[in-house]
C-alpha atoms as a PDB file:
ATOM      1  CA  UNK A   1       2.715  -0.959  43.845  1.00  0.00           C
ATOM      2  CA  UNK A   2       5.552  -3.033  44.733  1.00  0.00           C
ATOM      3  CA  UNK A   3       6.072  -5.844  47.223  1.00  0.00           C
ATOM      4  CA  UNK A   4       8.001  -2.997  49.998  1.00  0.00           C
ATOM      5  CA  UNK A   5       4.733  -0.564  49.555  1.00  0.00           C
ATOM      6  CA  UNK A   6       2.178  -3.933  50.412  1.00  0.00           C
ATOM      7  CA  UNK A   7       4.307  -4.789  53.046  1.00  0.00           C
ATOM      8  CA  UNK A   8       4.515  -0.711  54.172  1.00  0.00           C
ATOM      9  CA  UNK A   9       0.710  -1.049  54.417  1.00  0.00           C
ATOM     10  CA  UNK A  10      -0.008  -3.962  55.909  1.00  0.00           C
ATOM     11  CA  UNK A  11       2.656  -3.290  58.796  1.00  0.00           C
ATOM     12  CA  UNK A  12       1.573   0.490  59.565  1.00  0.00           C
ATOM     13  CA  UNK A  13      -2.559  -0.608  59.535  1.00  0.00           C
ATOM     14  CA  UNK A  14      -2.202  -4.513  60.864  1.00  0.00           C
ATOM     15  CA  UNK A  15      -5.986  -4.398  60.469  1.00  0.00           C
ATOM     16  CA  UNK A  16      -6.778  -3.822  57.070  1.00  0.00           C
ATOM     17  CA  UNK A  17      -3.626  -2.889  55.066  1.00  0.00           C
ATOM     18  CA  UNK A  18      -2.825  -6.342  53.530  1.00  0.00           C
ATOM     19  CA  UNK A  19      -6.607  -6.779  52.494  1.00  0.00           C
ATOM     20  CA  UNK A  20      -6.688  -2.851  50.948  1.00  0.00           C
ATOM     21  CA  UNK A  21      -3.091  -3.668  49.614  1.00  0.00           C
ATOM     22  CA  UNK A  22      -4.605  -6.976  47.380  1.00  0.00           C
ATOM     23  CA  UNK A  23      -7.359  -4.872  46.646  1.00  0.00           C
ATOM     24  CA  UNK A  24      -5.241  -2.195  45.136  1.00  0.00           C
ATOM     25  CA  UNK A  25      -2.704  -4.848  43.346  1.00  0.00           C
ATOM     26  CA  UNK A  26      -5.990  -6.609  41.872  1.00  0.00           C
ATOM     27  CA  UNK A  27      -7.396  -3.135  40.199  1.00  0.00           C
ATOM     28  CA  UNK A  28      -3.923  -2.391  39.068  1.00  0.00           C
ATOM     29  CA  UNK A  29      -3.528  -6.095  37.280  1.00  0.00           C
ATOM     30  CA  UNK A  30      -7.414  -5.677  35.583  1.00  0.00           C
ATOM     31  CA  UNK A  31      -6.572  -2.519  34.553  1.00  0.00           C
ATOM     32  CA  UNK A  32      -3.540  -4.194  32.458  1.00  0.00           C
ATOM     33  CA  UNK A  33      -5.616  -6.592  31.404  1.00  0.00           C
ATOM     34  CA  UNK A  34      -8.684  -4.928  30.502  1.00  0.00           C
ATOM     35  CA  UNK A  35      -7.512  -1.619  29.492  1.00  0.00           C
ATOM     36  CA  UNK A  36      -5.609  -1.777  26.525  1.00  0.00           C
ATOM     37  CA  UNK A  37      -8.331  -3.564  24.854  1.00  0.00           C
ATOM     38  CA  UNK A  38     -10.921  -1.196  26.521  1.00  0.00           C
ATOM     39  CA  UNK A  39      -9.080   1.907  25.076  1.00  0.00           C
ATOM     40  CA  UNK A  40      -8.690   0.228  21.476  1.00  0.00           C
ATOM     41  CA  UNK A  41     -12.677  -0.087  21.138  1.00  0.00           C
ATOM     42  CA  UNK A  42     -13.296   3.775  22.685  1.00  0.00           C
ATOM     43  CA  UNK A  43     -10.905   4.792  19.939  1.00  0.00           C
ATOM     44  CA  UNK A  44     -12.916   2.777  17.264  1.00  0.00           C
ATOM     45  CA  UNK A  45     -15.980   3.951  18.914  1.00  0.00           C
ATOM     46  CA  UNK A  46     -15.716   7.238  18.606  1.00  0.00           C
ATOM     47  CA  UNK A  47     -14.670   7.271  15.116  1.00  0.00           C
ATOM     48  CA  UNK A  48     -10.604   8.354  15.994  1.00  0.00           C
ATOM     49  CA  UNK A  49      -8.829   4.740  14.304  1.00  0.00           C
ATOM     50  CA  UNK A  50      -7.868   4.386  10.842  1.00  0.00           C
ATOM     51  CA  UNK A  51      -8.646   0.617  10.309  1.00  0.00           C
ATOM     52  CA  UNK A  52      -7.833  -0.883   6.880  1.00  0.00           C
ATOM     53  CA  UNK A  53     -10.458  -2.082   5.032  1.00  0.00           C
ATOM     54  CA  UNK A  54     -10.326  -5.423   3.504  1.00  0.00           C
ATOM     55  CA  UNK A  55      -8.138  -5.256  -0.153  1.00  0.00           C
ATOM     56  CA  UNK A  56     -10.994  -6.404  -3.029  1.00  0.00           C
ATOM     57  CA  UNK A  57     -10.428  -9.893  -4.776  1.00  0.00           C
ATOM     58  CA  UNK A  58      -8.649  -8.869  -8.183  1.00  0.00           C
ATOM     59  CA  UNK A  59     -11.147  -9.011 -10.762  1.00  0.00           C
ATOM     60  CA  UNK A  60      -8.868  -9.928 -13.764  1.00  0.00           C
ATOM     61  CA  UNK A  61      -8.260  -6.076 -14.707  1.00  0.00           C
ATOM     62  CA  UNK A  62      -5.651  -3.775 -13.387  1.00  0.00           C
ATOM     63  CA  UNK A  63      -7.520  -0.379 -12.902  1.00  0.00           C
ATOM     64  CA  UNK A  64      -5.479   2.938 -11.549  1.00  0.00           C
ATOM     65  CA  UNK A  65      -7.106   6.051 -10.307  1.00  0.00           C
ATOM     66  CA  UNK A  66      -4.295   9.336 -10.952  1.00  0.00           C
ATOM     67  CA  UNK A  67      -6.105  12.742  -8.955  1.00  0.00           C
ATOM     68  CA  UNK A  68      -4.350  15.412 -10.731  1.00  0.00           C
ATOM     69  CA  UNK A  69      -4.299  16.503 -13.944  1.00  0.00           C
ATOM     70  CA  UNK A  70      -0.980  17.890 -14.976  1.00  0.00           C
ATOM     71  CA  UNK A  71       1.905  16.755 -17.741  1.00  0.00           C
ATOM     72  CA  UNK A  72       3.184  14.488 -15.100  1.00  0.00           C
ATOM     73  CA  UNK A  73      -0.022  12.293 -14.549  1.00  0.00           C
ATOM     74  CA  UNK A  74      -1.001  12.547 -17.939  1.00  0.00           C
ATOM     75  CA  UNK A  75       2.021  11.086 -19.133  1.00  0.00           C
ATOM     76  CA  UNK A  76       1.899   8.475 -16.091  1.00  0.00           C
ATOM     77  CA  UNK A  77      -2.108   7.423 -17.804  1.00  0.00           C
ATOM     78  CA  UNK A  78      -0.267   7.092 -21.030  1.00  0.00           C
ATOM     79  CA  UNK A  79       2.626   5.058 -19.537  1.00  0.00           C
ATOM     80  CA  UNK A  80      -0.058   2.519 -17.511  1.00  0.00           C
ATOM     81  CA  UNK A  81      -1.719   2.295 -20.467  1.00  0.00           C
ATOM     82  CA  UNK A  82       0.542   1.138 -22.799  1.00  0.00           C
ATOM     83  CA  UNK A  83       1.540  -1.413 -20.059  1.00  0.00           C
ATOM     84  CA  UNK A  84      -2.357  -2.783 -19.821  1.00  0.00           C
ATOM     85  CA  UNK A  85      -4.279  -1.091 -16.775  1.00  0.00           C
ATOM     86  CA  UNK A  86      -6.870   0.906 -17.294  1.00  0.00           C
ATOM     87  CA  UNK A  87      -6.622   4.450 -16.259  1.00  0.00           C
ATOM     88  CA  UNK A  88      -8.778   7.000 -14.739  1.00  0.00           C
ATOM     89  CA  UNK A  89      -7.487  10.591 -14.390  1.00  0.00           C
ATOM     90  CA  UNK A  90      -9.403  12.730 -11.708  1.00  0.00           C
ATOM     91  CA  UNK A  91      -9.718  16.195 -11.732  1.00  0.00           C
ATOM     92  CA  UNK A  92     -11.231  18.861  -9.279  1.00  0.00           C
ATOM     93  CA  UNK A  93     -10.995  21.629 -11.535  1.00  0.00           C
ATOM     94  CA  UNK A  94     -12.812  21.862 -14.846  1.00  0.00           C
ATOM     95  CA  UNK A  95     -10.576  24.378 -16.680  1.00  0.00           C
ATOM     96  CA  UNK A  96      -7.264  22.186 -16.307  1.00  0.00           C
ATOM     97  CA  UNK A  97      -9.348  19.627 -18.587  1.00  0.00           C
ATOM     98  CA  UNK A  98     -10.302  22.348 -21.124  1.00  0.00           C
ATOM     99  CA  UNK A  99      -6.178  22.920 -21.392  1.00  0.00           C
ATOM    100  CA  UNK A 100      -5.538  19.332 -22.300  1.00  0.00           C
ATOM    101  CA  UNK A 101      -5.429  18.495 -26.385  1.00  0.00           C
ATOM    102  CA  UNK A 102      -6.238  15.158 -27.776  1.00  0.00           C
ATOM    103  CA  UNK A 103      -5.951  13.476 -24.589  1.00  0.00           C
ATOM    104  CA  UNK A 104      -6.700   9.926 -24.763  1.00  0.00           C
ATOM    105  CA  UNK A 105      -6.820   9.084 -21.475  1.00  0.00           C
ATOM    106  CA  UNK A 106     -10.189   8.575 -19.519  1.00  0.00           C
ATOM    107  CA  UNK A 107     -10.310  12.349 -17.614  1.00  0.00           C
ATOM    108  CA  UNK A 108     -12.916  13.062 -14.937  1.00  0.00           C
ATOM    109  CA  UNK A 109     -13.697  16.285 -13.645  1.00  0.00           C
ATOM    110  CA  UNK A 110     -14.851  15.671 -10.238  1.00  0.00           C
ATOM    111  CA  UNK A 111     -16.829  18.109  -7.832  1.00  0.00           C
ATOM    112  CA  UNK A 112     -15.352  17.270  -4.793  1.00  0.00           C
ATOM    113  CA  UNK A 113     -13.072  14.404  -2.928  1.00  0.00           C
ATOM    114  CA  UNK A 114     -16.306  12.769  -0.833  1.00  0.00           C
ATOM    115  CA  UNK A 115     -16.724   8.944  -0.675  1.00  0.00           C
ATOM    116  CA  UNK A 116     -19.932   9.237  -2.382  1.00  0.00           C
ATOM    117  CA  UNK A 117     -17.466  10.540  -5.409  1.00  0.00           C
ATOM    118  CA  UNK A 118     -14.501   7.606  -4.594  1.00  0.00           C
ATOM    119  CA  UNK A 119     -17.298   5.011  -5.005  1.00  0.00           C
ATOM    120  CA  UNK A 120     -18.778   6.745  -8.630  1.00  0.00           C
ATOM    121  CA  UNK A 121     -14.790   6.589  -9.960  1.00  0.00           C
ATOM    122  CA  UNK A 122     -14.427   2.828  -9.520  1.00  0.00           C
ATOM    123  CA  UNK A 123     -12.109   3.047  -6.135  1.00  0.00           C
ATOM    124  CA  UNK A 124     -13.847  -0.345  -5.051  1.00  0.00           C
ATOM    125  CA  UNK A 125     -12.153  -2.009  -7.947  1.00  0.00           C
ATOM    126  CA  UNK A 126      -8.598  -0.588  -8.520  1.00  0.00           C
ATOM    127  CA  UNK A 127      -5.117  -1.853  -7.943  1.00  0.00           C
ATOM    128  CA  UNK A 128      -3.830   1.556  -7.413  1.00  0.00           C
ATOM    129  CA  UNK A 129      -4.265   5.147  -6.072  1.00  0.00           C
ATOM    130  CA  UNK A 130      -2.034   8.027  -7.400  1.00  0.00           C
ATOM    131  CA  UNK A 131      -2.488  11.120  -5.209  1.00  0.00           C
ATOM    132  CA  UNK A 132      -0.984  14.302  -7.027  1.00  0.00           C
ATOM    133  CA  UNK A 133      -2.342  17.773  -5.150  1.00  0.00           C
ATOM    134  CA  UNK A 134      -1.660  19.691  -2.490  1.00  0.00           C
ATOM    135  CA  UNK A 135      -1.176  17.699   0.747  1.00  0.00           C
ATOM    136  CA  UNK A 136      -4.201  18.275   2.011  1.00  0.00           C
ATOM    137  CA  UNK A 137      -6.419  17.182  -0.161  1.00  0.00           C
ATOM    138  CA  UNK A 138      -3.909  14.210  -0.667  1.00  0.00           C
ATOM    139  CA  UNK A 139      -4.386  13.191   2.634  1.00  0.00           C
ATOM    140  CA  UNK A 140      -7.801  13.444   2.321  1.00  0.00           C
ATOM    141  CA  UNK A 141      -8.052  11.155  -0.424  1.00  0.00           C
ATOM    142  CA  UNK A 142      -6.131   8.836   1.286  1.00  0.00           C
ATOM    143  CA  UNK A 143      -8.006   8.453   4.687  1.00  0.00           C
ATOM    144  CA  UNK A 144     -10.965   7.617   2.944  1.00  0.00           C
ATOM    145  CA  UNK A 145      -9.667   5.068   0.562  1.00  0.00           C
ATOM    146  CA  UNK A 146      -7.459   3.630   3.321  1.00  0.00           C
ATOM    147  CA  UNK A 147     -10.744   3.084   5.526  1.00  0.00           C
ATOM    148  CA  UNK A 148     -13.177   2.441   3.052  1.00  0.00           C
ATOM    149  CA  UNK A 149     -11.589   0.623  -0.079  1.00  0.00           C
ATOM    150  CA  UNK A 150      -8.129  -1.064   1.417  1.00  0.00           C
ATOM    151  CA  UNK A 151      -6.455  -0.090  -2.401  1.00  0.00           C
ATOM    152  CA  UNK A 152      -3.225  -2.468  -2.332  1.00  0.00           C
ATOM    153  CA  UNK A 153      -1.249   0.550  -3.859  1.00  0.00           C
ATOM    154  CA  UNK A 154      -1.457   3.873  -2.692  1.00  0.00           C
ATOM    155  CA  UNK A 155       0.818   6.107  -3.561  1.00  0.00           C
ATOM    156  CA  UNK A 156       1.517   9.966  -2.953  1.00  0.00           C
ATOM    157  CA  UNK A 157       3.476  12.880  -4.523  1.00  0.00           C
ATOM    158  CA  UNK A 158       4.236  14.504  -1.102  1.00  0.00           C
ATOM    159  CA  UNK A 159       5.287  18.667  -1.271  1.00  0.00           C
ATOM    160  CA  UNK A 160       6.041  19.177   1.818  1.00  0.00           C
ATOM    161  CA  UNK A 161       8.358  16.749   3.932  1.00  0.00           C
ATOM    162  CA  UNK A 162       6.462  17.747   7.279  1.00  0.00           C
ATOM    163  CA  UNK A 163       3.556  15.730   6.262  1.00  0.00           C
ATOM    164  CA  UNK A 164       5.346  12.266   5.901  1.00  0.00           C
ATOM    165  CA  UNK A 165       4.518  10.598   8.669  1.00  0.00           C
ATOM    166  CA  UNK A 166       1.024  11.119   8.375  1.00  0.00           C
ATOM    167  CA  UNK A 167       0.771   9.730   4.652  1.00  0.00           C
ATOM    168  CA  UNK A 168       3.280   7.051   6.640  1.00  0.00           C
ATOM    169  CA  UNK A 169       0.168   6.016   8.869  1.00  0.00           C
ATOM    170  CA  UNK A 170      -1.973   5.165   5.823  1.00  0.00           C
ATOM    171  CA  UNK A 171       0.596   2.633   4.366  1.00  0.00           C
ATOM    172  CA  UNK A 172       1.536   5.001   1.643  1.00  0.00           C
ATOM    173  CA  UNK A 173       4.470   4.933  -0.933  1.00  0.00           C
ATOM    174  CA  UNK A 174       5.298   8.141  -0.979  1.00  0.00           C
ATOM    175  CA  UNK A 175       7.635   9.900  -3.384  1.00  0.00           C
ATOM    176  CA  UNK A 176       9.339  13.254  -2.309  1.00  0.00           C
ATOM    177  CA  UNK A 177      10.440  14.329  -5.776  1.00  0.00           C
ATOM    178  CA  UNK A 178      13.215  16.696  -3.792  1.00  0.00           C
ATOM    179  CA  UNK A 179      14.761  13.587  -3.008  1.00  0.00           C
ATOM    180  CA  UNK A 180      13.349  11.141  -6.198  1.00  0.00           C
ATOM    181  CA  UNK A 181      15.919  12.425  -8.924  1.00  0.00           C
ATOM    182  CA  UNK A 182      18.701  12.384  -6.936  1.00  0.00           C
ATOM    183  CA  UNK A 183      18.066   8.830  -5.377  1.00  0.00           C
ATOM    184  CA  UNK A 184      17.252   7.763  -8.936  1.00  0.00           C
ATOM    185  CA  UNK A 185      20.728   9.198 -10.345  1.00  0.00           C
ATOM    186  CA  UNK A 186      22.452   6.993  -7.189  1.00  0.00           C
ATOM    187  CA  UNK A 187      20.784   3.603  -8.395  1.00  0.00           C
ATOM    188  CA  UNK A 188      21.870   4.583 -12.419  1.00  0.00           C
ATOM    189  CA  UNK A 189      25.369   4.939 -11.035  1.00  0.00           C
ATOM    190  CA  UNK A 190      25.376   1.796  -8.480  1.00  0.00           C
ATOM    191  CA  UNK A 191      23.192  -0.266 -10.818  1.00  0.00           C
ATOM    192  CA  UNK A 192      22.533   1.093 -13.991  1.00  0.00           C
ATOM    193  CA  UNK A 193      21.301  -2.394 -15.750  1.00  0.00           C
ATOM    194  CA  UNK A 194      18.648  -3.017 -13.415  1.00  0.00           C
ATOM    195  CA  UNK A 195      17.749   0.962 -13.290  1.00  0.00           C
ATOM    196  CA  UNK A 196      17.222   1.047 -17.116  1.00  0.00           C
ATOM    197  CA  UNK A 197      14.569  -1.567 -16.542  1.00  0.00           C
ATOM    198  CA  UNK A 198      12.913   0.310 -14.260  1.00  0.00           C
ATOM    199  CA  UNK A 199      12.767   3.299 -16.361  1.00  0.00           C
ATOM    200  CA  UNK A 200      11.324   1.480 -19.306  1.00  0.00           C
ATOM    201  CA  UNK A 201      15.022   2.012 -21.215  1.00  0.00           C
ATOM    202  CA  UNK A 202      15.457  -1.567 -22.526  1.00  0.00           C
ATOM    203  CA  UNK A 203      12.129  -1.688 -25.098  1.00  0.00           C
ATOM    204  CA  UNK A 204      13.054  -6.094 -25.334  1.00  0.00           C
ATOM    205  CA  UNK A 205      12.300  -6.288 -21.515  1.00  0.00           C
ATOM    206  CA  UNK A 206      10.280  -4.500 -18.436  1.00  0.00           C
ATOM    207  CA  UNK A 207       9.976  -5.862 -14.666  1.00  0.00           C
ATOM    208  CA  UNK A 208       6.770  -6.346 -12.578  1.00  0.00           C
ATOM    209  CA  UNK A 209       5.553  -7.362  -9.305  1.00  0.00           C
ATOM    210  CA  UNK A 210       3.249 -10.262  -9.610  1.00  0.00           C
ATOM    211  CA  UNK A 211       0.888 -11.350  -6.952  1.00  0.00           C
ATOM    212  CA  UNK A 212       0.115 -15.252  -7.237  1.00  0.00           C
ATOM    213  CA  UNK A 213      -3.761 -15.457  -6.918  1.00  0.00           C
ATOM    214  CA  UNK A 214      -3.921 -19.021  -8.391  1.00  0.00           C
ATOM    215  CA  UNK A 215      -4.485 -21.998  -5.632  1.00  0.00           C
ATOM    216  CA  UNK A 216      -3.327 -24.569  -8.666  1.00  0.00           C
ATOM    217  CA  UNK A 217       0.283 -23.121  -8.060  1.00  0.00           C
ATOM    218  CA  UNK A 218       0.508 -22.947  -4.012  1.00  0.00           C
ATOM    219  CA  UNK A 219       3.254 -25.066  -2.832  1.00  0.00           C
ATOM    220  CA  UNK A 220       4.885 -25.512  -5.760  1.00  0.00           C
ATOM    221  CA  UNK A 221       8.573 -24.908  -6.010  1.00  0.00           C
ATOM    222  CA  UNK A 222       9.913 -22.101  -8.389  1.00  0.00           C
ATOM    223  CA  UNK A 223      12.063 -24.377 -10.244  1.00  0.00           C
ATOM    224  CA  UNK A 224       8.646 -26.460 -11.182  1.00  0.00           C
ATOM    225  CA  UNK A 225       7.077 -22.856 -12.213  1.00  0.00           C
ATOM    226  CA  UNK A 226       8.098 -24.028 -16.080  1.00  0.00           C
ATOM    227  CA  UNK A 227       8.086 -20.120 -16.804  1.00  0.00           C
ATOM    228  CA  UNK A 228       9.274 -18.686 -20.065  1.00  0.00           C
ATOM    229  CA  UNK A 229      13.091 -19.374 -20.783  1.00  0.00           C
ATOM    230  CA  UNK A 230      13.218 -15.146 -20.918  1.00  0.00           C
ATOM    231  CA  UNK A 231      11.748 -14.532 -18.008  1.00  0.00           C
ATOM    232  CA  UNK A 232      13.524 -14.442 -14.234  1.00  0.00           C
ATOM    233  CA  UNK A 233      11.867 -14.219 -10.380  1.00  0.00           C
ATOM    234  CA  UNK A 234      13.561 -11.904  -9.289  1.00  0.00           C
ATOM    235  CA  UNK A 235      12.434 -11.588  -5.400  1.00  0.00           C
ATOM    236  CA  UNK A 236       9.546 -13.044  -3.542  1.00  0.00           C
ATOM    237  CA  UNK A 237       8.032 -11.133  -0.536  1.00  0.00           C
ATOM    238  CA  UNK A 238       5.590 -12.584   1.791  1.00  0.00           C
ATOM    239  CA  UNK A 239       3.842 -11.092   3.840  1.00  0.00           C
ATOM    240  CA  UNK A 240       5.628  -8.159   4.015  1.00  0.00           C
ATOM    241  CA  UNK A 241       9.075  -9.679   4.424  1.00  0.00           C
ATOM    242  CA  UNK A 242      11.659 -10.306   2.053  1.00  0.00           C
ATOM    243  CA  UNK A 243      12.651 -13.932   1.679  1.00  0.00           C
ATOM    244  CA  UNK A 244      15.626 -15.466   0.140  1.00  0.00           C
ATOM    245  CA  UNK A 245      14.217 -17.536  -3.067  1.00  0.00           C
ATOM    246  CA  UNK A 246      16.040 -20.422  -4.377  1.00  0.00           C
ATOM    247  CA  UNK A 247      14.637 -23.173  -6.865  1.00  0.00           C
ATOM    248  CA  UNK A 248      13.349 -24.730  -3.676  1.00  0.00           C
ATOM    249  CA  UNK A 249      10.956 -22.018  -1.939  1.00  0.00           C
ATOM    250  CA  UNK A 250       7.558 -22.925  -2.394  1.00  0.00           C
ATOM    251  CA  UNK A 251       5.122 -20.372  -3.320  1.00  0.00           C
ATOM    252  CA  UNK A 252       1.910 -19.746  -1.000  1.00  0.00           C
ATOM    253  CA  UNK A 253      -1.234 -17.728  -1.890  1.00  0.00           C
ATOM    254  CA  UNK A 254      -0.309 -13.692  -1.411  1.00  0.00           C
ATOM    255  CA  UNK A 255       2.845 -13.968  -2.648  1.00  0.00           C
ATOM    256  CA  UNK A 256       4.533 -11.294  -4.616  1.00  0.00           C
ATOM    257  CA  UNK A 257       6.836 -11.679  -7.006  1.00  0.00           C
ATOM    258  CA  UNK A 258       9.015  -9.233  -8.999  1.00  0.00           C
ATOM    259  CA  UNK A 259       9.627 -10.871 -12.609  1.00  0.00           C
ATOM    260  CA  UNK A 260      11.728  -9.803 -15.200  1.00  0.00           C
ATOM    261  CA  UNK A 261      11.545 -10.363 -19.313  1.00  0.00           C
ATOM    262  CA  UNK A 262       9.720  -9.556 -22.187  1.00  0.00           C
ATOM    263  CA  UNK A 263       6.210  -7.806 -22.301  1.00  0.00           C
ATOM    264  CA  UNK A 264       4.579 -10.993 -23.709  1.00  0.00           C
ATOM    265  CA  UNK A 265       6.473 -13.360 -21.479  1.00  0.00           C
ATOM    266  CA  UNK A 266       5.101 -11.004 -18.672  1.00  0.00           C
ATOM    267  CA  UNK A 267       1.949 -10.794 -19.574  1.00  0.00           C
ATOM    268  CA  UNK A 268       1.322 -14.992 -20.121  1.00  0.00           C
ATOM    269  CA  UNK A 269       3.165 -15.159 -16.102  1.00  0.00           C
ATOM    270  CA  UNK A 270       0.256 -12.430 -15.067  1.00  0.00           C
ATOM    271  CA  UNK A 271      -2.349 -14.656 -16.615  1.00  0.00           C
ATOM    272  CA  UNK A 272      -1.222 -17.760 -14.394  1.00  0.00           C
ATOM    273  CA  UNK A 273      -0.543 -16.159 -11.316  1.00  0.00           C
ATOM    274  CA  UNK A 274      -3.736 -14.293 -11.478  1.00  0.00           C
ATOM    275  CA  UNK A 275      -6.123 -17.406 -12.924  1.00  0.00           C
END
């Protein structure tokens, strides 16, 4: 209602139009107030939101959960491994597990994608989530580790582009592999050096995101990090958000990094970030 409608009211019904006009302005300003908040909790109420659950505390072991078996996750298993996480491969159907020779990868056949199953894998206690089915029971998989386990790294093999936006909702990296090659050929041509690391090309060096976990390095600068002389921060992100790093920025607890150099060099930065 706006100030020519009170005054409209009050004028045509002297007697009681400027008390029913406050009235009305009063239940229009609570309802502003009170409302969104009011609608928020129904929505939780009824069981419609899709609140994150807290992320675990890292437990000193990077643990990955692939649902899928195929060539593509087992050689993704094989890949984690050789890079130190520990790797579970889920799959709903027996008989693609009786097709796989000398495996050597940790493969679960799994009866169905309930919580009560999420919580037997490990889900509580991984780093990452690797969704490769059909969309459905993707999305499935990642509703209830969104709500229920808060995995820092969920990430989905979408087949069908109409689904994005819900995998979207959940926080999900999602790869479209009709897109994937083609972006991937882009950054060989635009930047092939930093491409190759990402690939795994250069065997002498590899890059990873780091998240610093140690309260002994909070506010210190980077140039006081005294990291190996073959190593390099690339980025920081905080929060969410990109920052530009000098020698100067000063870390803070959450922080992620993305380092580059050797394996070994890698691995002794994981241990300090992580203590």
């Amino acid at each position: 209602m706006c100030a020519w409608d009170q005054y409209f009211i009050a004028g045509e019904f002297p007697e009681w139009g400027a008390a029913f006009a406050t009235v009305i302005i009063s239940v229009i300003m609570l309802n502003q107030i009170i409302g969104p908040p009011f609608f928020k909790w129904a929505i939780n109420h009824v069981g419609e939101a899709h609140p994150r659950a807290e992320m675990h505390e890292f437990d000193g072991v990077r643990d990955a959960i692939i649902f899928g078996l195929e060539d593509q996750s087992l050689a993704l298993a094989r890949l984690l491994n050789e890079n130190g996480w520990q790797v579970k491969v889920a799959c709903p159907d027996a008989r693609h597990i009786e097709d796989v020779e000398n495996p050597r990868i940790d493969i679960l056949q799994i009866p169905d994608l309930s919580l009560d199953i999420l919580h037997q894998l490990g889900t509580k206690n991984a780093e990452a989530v690797v969704v490769m089915l059909s969309d459905d029971e993707n999305y499935r998989i990642c509703e209830l580790v969104y709500e229920h386990f808060g995995v820092e790294n969920l990430v989905v093999r979408l087949n069908d582009m109409a689904n994005f936006e819900r995998f979207h909702e959940l926080d999900a990296l999602i790869v479209d592999p009709g897109t994937a090659i083609v972006s991937l050929l882009d950054q060989m041509v635009r930047s092939p050096v930093a491409t190759s690391l990402l690939l795994g090309m250069d065997e002498e060096q590899t890059i990873v995101d780091i998240e610093l976990r140690n309260p002994n390095l909070r506010g210190l600068a980077l140039r006081d990090l005294r990291l190996p002389l073959d190593t390099l921060i690339q980025s920081v992100q905080r929060d969410g958000n990109m920052i530009i790093s000098h020698g100067y920025t000063r870390l803070a607890l959450g922080d992620r990094m993305t380092v580059i150099g050797s394996r070994e060099s890698l691995e002794e930065v994981m241990r300090r970030f992580n203590l």
